[in-house]
Protein backbone atom coordinates (compact mmCIF):
# COMPACT_ATOMS: atom_id res chain seq x y z
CA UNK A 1 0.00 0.00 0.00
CA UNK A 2 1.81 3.24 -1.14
CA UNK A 3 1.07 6.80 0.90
CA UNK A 4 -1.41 7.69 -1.69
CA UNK A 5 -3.71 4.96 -0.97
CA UNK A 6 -3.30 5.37 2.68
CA UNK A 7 -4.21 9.24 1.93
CA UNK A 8 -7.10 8.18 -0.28
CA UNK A 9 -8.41 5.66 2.45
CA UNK A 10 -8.13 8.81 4.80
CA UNK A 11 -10.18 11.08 2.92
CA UNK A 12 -12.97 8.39 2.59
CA UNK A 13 -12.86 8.19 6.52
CA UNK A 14 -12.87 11.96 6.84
CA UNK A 15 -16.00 12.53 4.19
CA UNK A 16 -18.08 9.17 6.01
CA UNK A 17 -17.67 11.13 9.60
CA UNK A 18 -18.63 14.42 7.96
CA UNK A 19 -21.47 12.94 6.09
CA UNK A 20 -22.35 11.17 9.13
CA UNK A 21 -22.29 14.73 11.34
CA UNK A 22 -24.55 16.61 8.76
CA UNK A 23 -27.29 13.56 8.97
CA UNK A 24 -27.97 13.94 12.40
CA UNK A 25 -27.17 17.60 12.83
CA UNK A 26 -30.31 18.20 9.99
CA UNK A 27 -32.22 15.77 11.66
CA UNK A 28 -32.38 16.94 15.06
CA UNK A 29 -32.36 20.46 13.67
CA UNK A 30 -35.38 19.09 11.21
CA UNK A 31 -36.63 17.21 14.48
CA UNK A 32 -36.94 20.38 16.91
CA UNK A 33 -38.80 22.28 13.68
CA UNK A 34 -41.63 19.95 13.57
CA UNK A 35 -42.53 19.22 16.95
CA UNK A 36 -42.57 23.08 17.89
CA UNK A 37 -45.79 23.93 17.04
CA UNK A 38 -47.19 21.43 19.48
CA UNK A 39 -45.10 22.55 21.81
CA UNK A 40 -46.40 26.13 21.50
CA UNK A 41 -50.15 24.88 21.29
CA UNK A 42 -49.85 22.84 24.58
CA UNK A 43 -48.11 26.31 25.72
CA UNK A 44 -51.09 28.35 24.52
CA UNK A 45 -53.33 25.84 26.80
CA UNK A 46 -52.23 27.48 29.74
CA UNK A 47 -52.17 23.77 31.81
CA UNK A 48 -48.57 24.25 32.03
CA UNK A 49 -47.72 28.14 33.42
CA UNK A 50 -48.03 27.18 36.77
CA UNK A 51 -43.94 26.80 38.60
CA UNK A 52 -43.93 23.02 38.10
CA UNK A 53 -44.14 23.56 34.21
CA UNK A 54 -45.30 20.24 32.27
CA UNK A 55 -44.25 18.09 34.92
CA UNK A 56 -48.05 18.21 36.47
CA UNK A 57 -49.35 16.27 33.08
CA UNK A 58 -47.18 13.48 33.37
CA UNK A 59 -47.39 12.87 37.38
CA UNK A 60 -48.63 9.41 38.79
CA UNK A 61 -52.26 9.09 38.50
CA UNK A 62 -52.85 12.86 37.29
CA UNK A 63 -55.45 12.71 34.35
CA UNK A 64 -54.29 16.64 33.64
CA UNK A 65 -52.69 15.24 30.20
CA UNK A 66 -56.17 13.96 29.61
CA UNK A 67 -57.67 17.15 30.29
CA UNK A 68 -55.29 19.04 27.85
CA UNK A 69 -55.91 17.13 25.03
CA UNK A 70 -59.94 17.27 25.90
CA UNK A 71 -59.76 21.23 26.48
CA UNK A 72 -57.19 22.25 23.93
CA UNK A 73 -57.98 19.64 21.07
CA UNK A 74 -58.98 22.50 18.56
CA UNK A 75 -55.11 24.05 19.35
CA UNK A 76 -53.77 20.46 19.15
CA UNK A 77 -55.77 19.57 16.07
CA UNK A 78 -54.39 22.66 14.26
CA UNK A 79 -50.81 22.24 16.23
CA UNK A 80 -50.92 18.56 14.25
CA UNK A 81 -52.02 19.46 11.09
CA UNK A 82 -48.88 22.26 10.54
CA UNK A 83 -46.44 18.95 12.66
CA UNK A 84 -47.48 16.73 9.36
CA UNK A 85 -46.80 19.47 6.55
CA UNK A 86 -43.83 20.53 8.28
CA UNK A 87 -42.56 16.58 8.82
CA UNK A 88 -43.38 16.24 5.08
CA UNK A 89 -40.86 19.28 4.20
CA UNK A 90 -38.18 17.93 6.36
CA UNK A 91 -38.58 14.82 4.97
CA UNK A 92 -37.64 15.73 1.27
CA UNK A 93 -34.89 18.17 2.76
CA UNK A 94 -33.71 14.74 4.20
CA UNK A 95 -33.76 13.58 1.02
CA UNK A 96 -31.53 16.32 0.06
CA UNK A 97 -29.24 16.26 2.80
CA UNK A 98 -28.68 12.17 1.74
CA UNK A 99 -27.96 12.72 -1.69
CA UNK A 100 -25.27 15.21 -0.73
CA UNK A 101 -23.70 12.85 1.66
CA UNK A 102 -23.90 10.36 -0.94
CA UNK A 103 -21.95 12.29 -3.08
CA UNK A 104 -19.19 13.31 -0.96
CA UNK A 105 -18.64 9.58 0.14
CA UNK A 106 -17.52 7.15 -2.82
CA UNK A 107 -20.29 4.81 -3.78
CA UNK A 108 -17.32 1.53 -2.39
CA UNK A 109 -18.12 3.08 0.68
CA UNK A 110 -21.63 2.75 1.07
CA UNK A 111 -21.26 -1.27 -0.59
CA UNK A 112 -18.75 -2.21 2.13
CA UNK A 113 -15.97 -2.98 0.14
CA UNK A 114 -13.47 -0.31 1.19
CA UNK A 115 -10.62 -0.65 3.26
């Protein structure tokens, strides 16, 4: 193996781990974009202002997450609706993302047969 191969083999390494950082930086950045509106319409409910935060819907035997999603189901409904379009965008900006990795790593890569 001569120091250009060895070089080569290094810059496959180096584009996998960069390709591999920009999947899951877009998706978590993709992930936090989608869920906020519900976040803001279980916000808007007002079950949540009081100092505990959200921790009173999720307590032992408390039917308060019940209650949410009975009083603020128009909010929710809406809060969904926007969650679906917005997962369908960053879903094809995925799609994106992936074919741009792809390109930067060599196709022997992503078949296994690299070194």
């Amino acid at each position: 193996m001569s120091v250009r191969d060895e070089a080569v083999g290094g810059a496959r390494v180096s584009a996998s781990v960069t390709a591999g950082g920009l999947l899951w930086i877009s998706r978590t950045l993709s992930g936090l974009l989608v869920i906020y509106p519900l976040l803001l319409a279980v916000e808007a409910s007002g079950m949540v202002s009081g100092p505990d935060g959200d921790a009173v819907l999720f307590r032992p035997g408390s039917l308060l997450l019940l209650e949410l999603v009975r009083v603020a189901s128009t909010e929710l409904g809406a809060a969904f609706k926007v969650l679906l379009l917005l997962g369908g965008l960053a879903m094809l900006a995925q799609l994106v993302v992936l074919a741009a990795s792809a390109s930067a790593v060599p196709s022997a890569f992503f078949l296994g047969s690299w070194r």
